[in-house]
N, C-alpha and C. Protein backbone atom coordinates (compact mmCIF):
# COMPACT_ATOMS: atom_id res chain seq x y z
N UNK A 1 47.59 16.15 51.67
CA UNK A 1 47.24 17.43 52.21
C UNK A 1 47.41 18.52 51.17
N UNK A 2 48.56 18.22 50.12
CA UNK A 2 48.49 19.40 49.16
C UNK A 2 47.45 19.43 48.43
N UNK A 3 47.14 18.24 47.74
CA UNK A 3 45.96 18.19 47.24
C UNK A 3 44.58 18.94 47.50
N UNK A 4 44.52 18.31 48.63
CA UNK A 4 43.19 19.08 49.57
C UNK A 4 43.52 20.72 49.67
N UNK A 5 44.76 20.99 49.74
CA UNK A 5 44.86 22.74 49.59
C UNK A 5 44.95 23.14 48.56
N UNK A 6 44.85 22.65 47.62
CA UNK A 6 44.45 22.75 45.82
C UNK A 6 43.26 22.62 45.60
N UNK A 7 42.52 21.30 46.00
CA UNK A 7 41.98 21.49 45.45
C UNK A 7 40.61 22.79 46.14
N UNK A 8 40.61 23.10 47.14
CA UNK A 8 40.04 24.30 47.98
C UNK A 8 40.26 25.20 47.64
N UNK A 9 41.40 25.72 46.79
CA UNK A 9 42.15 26.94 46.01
C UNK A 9 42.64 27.97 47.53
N UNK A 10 43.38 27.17 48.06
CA UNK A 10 44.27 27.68 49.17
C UNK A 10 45.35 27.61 48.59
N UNK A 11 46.10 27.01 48.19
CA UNK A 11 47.60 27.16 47.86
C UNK A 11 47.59 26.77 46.34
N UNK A 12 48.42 26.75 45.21
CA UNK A 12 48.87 26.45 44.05
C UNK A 12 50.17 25.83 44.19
N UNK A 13 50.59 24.87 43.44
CA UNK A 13 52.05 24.39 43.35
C UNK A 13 52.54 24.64 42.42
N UNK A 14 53.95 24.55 41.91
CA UNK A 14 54.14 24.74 40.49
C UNK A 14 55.61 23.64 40.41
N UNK A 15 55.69 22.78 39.49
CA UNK A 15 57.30 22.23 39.37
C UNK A 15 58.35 22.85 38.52
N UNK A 16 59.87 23.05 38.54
CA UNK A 16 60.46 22.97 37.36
C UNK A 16 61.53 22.43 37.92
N UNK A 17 61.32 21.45 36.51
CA UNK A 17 62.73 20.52 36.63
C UNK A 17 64.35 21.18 36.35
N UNK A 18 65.29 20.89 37.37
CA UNK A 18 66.37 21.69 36.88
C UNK A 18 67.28 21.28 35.78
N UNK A 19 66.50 20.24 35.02
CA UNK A 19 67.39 20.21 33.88
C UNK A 19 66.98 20.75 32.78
N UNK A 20 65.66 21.34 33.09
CA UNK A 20 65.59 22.54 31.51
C UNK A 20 66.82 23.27 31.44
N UNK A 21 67.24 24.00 32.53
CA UNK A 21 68.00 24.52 32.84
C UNK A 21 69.74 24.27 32.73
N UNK A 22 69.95 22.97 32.75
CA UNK A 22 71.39 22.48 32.74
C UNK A 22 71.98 22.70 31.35
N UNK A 23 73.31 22.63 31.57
CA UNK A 23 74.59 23.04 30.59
C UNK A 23 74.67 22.38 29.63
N UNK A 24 74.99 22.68 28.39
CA UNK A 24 75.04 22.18 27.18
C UNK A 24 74.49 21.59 26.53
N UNK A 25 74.10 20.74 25.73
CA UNK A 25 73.37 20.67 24.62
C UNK A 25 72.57 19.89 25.36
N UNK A 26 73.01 18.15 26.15
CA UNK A 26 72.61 17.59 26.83
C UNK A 26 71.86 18.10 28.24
N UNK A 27 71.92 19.61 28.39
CA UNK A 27 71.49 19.85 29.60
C UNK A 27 72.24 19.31 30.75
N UNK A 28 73.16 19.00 30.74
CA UNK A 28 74.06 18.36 31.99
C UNK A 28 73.69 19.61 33.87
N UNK A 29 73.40 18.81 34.32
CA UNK A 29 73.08 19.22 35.67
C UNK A 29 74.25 18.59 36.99
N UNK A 30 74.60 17.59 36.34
CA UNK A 30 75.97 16.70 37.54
C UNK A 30 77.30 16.50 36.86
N UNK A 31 78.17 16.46 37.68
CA UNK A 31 79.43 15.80 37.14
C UNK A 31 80.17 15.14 38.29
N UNK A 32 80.99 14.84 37.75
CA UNK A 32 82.33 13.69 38.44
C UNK A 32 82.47 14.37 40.05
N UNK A 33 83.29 14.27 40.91
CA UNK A 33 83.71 14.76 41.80
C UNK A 33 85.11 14.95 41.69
N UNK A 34 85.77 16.05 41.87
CA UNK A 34 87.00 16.88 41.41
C UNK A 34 87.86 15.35 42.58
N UNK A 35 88.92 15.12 41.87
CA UNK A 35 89.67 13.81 42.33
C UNK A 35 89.42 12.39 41.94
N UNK A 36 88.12 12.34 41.49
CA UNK A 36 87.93 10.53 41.68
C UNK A 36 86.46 10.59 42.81
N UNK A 37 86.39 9.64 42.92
CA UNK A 37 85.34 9.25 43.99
C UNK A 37 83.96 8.48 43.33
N UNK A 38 82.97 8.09 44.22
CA UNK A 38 81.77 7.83 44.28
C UNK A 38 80.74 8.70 43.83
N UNK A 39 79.78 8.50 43.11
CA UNK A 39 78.35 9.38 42.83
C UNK A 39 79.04 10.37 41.91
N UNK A 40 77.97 11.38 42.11
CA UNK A 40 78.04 12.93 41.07
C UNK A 40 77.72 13.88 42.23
N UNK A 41 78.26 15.14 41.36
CA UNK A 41 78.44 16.24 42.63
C UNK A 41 77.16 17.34 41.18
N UNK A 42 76.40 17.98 42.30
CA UNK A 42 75.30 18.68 41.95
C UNK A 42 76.02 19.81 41.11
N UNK A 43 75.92 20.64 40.23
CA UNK A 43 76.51 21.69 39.37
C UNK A 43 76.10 22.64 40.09
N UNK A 44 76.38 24.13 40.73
CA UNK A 44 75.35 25.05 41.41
C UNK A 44 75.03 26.11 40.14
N UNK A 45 75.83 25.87 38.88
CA UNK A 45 75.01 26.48 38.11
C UNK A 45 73.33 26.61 37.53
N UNK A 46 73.39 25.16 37.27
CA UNK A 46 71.46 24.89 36.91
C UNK A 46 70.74 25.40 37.91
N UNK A 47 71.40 25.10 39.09
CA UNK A 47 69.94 24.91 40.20
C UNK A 47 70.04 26.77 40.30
N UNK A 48 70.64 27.44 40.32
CA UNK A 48 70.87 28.95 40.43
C UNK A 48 70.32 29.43 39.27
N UNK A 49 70.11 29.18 37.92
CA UNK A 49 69.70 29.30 36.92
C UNK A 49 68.08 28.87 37.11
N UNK A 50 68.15 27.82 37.78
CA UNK A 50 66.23 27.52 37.80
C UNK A 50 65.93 28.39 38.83
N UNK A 51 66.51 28.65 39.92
CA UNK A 51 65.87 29.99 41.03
C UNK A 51 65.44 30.78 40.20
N UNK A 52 66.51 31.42 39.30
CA UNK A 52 65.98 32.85 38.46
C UNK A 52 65.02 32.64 37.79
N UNK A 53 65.03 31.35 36.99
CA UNK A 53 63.77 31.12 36.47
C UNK A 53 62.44 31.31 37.13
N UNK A 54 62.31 30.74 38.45
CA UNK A 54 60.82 30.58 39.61
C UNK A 54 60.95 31.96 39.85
N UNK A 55 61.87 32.59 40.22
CA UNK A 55 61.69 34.15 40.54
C UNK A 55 61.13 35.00 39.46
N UNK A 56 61.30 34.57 38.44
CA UNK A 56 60.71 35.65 37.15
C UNK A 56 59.51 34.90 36.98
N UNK A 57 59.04 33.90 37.35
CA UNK A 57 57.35 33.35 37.65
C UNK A 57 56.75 33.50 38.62
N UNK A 58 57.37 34.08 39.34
CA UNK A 58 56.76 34.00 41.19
C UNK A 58 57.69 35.25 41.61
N UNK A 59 57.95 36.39 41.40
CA UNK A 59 58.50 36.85 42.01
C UNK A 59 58.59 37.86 43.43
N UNK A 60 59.77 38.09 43.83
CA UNK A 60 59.79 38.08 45.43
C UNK A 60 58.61 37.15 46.32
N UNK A 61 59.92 35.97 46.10
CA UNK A 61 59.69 35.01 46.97
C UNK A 61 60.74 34.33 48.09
N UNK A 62 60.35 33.69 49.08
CA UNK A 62 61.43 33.69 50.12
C UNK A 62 61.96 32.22 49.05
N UNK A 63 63.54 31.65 49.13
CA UNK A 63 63.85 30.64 48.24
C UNK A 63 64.41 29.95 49.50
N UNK A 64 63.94 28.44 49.78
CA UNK A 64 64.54 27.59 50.69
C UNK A 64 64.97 26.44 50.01
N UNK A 65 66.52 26.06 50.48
CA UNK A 65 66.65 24.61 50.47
C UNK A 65 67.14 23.69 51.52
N UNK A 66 65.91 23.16 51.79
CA UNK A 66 66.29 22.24 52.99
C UNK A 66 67.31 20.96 52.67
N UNK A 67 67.52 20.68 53.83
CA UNK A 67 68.88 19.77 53.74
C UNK A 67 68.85 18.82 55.15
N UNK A 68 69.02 17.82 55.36
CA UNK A 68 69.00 16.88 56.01
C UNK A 68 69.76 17.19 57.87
N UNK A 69 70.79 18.13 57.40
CA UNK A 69 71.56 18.68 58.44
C UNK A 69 71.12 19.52 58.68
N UNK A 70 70.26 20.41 58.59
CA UNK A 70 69.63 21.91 59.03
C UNK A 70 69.02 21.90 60.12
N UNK A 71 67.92 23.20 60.05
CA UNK A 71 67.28 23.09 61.06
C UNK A 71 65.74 22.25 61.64
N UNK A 72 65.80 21.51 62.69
CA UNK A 72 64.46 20.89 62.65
C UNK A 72 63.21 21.79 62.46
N UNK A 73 62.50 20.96 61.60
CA UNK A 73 61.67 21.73 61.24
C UNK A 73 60.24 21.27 62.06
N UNK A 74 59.44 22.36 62.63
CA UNK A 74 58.93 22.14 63.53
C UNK A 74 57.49 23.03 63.60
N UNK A 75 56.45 23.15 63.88
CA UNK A 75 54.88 23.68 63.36
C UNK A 75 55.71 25.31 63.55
N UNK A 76 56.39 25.86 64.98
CA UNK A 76 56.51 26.95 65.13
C UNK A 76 56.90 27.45 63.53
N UNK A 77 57.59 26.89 63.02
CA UNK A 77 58.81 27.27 61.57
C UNK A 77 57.53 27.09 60.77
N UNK A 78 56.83 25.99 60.17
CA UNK A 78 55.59 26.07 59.98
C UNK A 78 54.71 27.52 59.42
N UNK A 79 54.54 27.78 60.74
CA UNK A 79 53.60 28.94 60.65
C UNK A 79 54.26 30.22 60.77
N UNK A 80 55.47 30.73 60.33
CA UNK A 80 56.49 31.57 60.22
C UNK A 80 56.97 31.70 58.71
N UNK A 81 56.62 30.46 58.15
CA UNK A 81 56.72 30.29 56.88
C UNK A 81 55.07 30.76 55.76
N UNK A 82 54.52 30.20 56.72
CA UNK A 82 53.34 30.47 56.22
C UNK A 82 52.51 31.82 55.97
N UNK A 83 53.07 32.98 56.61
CA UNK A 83 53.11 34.30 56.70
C UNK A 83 53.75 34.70 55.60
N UNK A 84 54.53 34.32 54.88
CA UNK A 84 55.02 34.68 53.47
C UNK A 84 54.03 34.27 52.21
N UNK A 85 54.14 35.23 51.00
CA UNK A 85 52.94 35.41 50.12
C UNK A 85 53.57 33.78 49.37
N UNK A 86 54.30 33.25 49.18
CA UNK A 86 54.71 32.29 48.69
C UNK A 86 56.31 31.70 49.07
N UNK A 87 56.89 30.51 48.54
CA UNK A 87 58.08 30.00 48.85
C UNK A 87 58.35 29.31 47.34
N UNK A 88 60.21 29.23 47.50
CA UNK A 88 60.47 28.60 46.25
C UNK A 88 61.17 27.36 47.14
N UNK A 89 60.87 26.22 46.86
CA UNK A 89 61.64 24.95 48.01
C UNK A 89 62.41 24.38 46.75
N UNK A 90 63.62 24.50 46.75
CA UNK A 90 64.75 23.83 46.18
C UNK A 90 64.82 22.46 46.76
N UNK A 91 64.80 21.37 45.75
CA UNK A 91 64.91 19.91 46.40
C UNK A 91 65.48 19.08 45.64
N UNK A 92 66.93 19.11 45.78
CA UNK A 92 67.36 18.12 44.88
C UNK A 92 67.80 16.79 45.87
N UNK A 93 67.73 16.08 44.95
CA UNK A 93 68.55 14.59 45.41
C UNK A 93 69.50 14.11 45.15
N UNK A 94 70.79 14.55 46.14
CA UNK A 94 71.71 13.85 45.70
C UNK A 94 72.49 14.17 47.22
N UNK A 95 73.43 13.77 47.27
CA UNK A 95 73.91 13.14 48.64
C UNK A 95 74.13 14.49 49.04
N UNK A 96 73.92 14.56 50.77
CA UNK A 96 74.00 15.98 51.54
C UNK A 96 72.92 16.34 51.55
N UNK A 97 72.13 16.33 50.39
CA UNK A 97 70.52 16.23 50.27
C UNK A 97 69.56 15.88 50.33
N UNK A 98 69.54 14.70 50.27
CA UNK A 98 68.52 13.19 50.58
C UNK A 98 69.42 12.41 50.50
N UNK A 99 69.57 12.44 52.07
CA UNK A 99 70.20 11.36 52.77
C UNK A 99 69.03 9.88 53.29
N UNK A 100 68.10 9.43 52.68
CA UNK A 100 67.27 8.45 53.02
C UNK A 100 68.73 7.29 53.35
């Protein structure tokens, strides 16, 4: 469906990866979890650093990040969203986040 609204020149997409954006030389975007534990815990520096980035390419835009626990999303939300000149959708993957 995005496609088809591209290619009609209804909507435009744009990506940026948040590790242009990440810390130090390596760009680091994750680390350990404070104690020990399982997986990597998301940095909120990069991903706050790539907002500013999409905002100084797109600016005043509404910025969403959906999350698995939120709100159902549903046509009403849909077309409430769609009334805005554009959106920035934050989507990372990592647990709390994409919970598949």
């Amino acid at each position: 469906m995005l496609w088809k609204a591209q290619d009609k020149d209804l909507s435009s997409i744009h990506t940026l990866i948040c590790g242009i954006t990440g810390l130090g030389t390596r760009k680091t975007v994750d680390d350990t979890p404070y104690g020990g534990g399982d997986g990597m815990l998301l940095k909120p520096e990069p991903v706050v650093a790539a907002i500013e980035v999409a905002k100084k390419m797109i600016p005043r835009r509404l910025v969403i990040l959906p999350t698995p626990r939120g709100q159902l999303y549903k046509q009403s939300e849909a077309k409430k969203l769609a009334k805005h000149q554009g959106l920035i959708l934050v989507c990372p993957r990592y647990e709390g986040y994409d919970e598949r």
